[in-house]
C-alpha atoms as a PDB file:
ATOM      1  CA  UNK A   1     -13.446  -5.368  -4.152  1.00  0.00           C
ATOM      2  CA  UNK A   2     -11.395  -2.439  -5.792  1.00  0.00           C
ATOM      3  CA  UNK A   3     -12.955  -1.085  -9.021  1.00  0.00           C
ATOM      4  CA  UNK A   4     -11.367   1.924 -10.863  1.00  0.00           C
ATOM      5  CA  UNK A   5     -13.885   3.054 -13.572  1.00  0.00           C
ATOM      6  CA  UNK A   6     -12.739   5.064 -16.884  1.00  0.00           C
ATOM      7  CA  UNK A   7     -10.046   7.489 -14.207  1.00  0.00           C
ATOM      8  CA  UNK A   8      -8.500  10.392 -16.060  1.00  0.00           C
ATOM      9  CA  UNK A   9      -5.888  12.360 -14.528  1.00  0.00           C
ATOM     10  CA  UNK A  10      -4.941  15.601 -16.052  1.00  0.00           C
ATOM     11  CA  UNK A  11      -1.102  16.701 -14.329  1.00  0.00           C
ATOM     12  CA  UNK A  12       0.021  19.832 -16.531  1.00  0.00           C
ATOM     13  CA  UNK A  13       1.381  17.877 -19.962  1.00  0.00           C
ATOM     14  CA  UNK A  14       0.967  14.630 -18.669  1.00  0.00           C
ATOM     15  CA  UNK A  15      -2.535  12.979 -18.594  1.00  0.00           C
ATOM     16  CA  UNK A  16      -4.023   9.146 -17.653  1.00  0.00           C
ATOM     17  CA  UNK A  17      -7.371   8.677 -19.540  1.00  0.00           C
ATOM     18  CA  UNK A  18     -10.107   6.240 -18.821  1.00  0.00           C
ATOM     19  CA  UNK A  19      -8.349   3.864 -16.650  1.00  0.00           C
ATOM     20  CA  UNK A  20     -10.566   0.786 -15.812  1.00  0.00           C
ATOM     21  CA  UNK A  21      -9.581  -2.043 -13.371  1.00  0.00           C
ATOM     22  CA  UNK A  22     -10.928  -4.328 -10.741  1.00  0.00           C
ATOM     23  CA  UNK A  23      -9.400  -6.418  -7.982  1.00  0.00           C
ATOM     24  CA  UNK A  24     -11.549  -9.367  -6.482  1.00  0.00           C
ATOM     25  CA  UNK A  25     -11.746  -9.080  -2.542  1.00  0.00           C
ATOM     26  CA  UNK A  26      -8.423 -10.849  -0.640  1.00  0.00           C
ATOM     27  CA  UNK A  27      -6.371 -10.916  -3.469  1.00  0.00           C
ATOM     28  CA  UNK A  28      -2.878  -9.561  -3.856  1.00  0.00           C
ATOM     29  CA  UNK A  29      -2.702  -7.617  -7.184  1.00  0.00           C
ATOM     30  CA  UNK A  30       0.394  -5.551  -8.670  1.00  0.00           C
ATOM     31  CA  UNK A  31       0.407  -3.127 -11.427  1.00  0.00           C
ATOM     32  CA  UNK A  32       3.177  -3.058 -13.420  1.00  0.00           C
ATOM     33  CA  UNK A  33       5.027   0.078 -15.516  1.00  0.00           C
ATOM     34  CA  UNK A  34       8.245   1.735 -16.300  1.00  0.00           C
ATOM     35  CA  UNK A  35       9.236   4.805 -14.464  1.00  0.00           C
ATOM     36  CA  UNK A  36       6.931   7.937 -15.163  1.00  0.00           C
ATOM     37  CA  UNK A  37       4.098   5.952 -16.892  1.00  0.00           C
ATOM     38  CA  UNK A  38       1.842   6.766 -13.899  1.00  0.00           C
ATOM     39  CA  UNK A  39       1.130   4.114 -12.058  1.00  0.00           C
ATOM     40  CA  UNK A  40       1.886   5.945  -8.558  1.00  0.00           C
ATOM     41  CA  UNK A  41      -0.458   8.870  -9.819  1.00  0.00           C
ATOM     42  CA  UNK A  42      -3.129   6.035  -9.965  1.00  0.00           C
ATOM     43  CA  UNK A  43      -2.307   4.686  -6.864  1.00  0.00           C
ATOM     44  CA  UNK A  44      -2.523   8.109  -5.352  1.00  0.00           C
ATOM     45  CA  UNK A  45      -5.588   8.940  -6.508  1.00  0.00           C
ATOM     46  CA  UNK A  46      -7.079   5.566  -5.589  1.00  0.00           C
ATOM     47  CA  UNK A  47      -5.844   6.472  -1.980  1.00  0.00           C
ATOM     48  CA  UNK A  48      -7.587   9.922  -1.952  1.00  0.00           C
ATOM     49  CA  UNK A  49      -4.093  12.060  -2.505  1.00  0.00           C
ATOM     50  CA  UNK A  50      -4.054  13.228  -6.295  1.00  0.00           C
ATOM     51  CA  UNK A  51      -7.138  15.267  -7.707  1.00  0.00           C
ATOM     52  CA  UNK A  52      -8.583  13.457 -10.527  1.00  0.00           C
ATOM     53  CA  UNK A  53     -10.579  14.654 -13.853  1.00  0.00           C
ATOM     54  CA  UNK A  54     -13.089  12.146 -13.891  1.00  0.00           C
ATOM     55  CA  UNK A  55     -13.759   8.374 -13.405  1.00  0.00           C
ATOM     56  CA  UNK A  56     -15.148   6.716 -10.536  1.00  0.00           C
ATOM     57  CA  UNK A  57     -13.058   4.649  -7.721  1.00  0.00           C
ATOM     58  CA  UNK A  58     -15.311   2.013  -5.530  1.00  0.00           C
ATOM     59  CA  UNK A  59     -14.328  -0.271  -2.788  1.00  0.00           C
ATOM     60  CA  UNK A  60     -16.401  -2.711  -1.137  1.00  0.00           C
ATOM     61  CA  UNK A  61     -19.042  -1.292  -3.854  1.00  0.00           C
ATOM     62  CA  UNK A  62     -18.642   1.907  -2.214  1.00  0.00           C
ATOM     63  CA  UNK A  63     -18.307   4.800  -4.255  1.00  0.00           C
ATOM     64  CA  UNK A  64     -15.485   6.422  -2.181  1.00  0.00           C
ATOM     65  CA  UNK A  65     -14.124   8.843  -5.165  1.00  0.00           C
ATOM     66  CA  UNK A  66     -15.261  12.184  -3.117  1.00  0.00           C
ATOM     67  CA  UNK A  67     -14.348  10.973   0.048  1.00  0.00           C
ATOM     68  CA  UNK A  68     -11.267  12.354   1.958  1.00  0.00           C
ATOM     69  CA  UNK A  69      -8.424   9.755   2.061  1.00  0.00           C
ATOM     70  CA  UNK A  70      -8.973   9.167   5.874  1.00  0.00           C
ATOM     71  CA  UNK A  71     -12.815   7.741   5.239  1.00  0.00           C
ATOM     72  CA  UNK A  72     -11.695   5.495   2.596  1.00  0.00           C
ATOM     73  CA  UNK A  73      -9.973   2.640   5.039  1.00  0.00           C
ATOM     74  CA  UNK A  74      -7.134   1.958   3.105  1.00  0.00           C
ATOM     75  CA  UNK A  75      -3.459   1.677   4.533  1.00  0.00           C
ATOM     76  CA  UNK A  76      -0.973   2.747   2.435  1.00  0.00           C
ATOM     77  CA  UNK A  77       2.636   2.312   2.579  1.00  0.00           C
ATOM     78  CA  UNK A  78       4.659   5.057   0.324  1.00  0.00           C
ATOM     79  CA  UNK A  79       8.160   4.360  -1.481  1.00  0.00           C
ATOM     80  CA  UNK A  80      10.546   3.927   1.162  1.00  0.00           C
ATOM     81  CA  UNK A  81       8.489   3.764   3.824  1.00  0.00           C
ATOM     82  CA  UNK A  82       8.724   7.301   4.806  1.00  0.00           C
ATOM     83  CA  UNK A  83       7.866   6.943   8.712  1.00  0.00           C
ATOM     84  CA  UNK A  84       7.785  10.372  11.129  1.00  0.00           C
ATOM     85  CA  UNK A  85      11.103  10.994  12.517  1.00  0.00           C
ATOM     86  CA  UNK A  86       9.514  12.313  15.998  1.00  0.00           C
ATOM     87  CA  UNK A  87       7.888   8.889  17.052  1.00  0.00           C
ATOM     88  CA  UNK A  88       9.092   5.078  18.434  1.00  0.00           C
ATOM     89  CA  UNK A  89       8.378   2.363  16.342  1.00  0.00           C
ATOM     90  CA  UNK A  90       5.714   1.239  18.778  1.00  0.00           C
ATOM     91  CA  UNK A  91       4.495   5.102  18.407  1.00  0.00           C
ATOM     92  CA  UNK A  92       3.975   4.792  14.624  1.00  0.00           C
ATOM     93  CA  UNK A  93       2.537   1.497  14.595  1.00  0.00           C
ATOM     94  CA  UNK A  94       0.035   2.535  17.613  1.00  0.00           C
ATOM     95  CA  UNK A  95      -0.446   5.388  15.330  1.00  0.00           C
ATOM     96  CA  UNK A  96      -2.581   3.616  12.516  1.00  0.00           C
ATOM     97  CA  UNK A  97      -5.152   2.846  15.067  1.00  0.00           C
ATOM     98  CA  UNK A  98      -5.490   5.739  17.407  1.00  0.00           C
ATOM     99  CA  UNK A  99      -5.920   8.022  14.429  1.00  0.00           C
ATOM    100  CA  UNK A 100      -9.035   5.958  13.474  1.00  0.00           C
ATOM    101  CA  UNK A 101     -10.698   5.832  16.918  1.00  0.00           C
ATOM    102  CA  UNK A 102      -9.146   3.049  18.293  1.00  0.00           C
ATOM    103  CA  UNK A 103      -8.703   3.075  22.542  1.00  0.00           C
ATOM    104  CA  UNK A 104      -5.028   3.508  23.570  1.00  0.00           C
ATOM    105  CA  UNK A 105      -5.595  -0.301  24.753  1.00  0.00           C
ATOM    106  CA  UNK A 106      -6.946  -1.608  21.442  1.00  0.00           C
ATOM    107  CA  UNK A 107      -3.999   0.008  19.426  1.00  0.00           C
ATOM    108  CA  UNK A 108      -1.375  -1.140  22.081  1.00  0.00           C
ATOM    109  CA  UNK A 109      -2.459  -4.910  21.815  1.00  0.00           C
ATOM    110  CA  UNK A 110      -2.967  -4.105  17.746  1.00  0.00           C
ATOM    111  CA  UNK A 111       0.802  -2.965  17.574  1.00  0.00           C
ATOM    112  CA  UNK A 112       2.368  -5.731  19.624  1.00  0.00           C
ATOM    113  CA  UNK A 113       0.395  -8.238  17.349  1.00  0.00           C
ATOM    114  CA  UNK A 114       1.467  -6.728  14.346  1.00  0.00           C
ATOM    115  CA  UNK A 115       5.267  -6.139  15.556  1.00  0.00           C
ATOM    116  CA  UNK A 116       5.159 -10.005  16.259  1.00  0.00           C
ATOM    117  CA  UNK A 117       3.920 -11.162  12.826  1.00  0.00           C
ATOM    118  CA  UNK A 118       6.666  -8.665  11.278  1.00  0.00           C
ATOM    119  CA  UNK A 119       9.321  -9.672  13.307  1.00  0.00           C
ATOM    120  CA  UNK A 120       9.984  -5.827  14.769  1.00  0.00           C
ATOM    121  CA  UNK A 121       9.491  -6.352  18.374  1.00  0.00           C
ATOM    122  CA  UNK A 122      13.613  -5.635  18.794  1.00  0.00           C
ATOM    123  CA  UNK A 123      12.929  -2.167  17.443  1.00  0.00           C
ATOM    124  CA  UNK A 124       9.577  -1.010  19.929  1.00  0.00           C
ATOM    125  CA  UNK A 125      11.847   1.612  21.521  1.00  0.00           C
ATOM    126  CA  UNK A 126      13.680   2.620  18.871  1.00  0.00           C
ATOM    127  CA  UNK A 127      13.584   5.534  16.731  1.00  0.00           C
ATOM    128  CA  UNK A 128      13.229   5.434  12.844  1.00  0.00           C
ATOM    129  CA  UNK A 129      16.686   6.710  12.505  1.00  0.00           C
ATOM    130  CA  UNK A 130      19.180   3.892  11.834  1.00  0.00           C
ATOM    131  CA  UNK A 131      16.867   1.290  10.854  1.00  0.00           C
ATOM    132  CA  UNK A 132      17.713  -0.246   7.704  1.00  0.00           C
ATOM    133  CA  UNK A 133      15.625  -0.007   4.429  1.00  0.00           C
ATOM    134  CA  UNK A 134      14.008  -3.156   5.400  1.00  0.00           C
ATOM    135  CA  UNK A 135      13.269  -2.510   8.731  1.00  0.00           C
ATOM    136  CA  UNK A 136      11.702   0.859   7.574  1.00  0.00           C
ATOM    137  CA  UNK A 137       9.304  -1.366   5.436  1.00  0.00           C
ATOM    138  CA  UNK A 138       8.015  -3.689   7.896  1.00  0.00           C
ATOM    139  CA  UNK A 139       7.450  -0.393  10.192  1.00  0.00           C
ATOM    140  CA  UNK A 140       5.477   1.356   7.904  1.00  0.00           C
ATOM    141  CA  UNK A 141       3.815  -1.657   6.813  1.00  0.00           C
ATOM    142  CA  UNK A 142       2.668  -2.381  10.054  1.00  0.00           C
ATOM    143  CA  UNK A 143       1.437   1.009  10.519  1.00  0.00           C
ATOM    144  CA  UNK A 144      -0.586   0.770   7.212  1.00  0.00           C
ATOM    145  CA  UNK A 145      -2.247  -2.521   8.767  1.00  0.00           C
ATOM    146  CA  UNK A 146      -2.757  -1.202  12.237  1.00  0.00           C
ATOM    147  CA  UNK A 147      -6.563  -0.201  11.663  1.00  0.00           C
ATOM    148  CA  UNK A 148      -7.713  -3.352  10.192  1.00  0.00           C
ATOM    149  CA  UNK A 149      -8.245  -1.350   6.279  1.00  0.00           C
ATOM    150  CA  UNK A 150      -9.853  -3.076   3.853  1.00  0.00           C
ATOM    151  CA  UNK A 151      -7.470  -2.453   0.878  1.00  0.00           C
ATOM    152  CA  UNK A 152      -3.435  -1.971   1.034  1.00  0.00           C
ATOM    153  CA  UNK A 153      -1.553   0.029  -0.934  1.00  0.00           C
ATOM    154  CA  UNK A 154       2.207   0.008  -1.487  1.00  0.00           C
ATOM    155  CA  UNK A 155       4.232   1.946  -3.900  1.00  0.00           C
ATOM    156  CA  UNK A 156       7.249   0.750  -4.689  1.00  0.00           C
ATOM    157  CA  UNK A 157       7.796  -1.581  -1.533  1.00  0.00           C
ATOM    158  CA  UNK A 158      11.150  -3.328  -2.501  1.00  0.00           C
ATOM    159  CA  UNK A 159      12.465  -0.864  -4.352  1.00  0.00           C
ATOM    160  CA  UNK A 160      15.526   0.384  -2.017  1.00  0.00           C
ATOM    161  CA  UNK A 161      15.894  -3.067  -0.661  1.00  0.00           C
ATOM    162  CA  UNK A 162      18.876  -5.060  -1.045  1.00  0.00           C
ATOM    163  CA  UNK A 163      18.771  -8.835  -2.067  1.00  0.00           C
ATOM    164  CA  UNK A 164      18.527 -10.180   0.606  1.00  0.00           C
ATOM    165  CA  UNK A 165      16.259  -7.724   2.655  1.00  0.00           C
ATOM    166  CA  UNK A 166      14.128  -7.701  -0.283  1.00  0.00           C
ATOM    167  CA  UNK A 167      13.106 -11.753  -0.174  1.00  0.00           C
ATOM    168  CA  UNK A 168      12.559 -11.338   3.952  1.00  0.00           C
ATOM    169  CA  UNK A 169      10.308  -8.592   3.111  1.00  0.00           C
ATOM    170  CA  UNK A 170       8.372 -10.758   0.598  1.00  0.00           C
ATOM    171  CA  UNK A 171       7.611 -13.547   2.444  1.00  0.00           C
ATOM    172  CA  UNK A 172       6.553 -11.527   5.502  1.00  0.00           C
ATOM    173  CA  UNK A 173       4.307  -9.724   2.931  1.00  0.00           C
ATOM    174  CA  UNK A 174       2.931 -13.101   1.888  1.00  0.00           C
ATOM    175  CA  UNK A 175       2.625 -14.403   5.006  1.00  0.00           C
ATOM    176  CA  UNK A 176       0.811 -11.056   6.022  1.00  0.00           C
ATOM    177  CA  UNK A 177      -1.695 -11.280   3.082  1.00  0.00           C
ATOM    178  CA  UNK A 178      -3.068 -14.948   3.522  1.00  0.00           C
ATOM    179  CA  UNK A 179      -3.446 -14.299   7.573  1.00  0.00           C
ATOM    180  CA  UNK A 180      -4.700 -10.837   6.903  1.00  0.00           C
ATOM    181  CA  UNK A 181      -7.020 -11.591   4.212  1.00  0.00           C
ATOM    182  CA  UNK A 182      -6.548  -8.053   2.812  1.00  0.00           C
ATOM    183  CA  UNK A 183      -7.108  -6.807  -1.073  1.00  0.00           C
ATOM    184  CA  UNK A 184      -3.505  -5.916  -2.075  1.00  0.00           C
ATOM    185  CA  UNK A 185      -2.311  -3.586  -4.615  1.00  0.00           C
ATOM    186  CA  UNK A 186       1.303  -3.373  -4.765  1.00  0.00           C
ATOM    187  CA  UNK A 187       2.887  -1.046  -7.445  1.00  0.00           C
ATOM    188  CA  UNK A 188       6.411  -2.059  -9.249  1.00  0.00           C
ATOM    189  CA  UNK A 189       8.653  -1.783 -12.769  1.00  0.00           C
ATOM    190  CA  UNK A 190       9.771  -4.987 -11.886  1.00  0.00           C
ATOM    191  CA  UNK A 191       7.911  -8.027 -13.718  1.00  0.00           C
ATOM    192  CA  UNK A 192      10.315 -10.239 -11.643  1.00  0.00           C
ATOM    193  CA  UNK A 193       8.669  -9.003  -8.302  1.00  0.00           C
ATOM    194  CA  UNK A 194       5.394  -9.217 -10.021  1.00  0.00           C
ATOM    195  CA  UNK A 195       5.612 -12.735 -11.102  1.00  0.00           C
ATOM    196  CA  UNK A 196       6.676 -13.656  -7.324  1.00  0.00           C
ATOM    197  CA  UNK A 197       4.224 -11.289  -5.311  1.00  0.00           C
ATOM    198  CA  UNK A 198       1.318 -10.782  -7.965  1.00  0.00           C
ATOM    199  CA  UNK A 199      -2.672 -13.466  -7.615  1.00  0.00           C
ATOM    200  CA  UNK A 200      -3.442 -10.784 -10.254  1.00  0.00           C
ATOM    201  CA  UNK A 201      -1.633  -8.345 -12.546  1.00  0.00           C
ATOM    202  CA  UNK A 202      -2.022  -5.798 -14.557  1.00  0.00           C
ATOM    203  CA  UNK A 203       0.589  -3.336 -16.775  1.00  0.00           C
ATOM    204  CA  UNK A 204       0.314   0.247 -17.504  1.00  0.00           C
ATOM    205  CA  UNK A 205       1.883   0.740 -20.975  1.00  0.00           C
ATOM    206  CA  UNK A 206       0.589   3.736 -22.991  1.00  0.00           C
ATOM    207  CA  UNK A 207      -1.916   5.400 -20.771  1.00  0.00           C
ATOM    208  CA  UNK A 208      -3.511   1.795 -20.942  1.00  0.00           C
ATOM    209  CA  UNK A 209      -4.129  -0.596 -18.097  1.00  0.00           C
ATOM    210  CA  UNK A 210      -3.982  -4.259 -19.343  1.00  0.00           C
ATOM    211  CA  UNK A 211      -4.185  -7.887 -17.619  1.00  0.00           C
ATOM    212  CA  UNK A 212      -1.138  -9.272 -17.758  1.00  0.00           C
ATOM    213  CA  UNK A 213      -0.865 -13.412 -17.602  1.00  0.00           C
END
């Protein structure tokens, strides 16, 4: 479903060279890699935000590797959620919808659906500020799933999360993924959190993508 072919990213001193990779369709992958080995620069450039070198990205056999990031149907979800301080929860959700087309009825119905799966319909009204690092994931997760994408991205999802917050997140995740029936890519150092999330892994070690078992 998601194939990254020979990517090379050139960033001043720092460079990712012929990065191959593919994710089957509906399956939740994570790649794996200690801080500043890349792994958000690929993720960024799969999403359309980082300029790349060379390579090709395809989804649904789609060469999307010129597109702009808004034709490429993906959701992403940045480290710690990062949601728009100006908007309701409802607002940001309903936001990932109306921004692709969506009527103002569709992406109502779409938020209150996705607000009950993610157990945020307490926080409709409210405004990002004073929501805890948890809540601030489902939020933007939701948002990332409001338009129905294709492929998800997340970068560092459970990062700021405490214990506790951090397994509620997970299984909401999971239970997102098999009703969903989404392609996944979820990026982490953690090989903990890729053991529990991870149908497929991989690990960035040395400007090299591997499969990890």
């Amino acid at each position: 479903m998601l194939k990254v072919d020979k990517l090379t990213i050139d960033l001043g001193n720092f460079s990712i060279r012929n990065i191959s990779f593919d994710i089957p369709r509906g399956k939740y992958a994570v790649l794996m890699g200690k801080s500043g080995s890349g792994k958000t620069t690929i993720l960024e450039s799969i999403c359309g935000l980082r300029n790349i070198k060379s390579g090709s990205i395809f989804i649904d056999g789609n060469n999307v590797t010129k597109l702009r990031p808004g034709d490429r149907f993906i959701g992403f979800v940045p480290q710690d959620g990062v949601l728009f301080s100006t908007m309701t929860v409802f607002e940001q959700i309903a936001f990932g919808c109306t921004v692709r087309g969506h009527s103002k009825a569709a992406s109502k119905v779409r938020a209150f659906e996705l607000s009950k799966d993610l157990d945020i319909e307490h926080l409709l009204d409210r405004n990002p500020q004073g929501l805890s690092g948890g809540e601030i994931q489902r939020v933007a997760l939701a948002r990332a799933l409001a338009s129905k994408p294709q492929l998800i991205c997340m970068d560092e999802p459970l990062s700021s999360l405490d214990e506790d917050s951090r397994e509620t997140v997970c299984d909401l995740i999971k239970r997102i993924h098999r009703k969903e029936n989404l392609t996944f890519l979820h990026i982490t150092h953690s090989q903990a959190e890729a053991d529990l999330m991870g149908e497929v892994k991989f690990k960035l070690s040395d400007g090299r993508v591997i499969a990890d078992a």
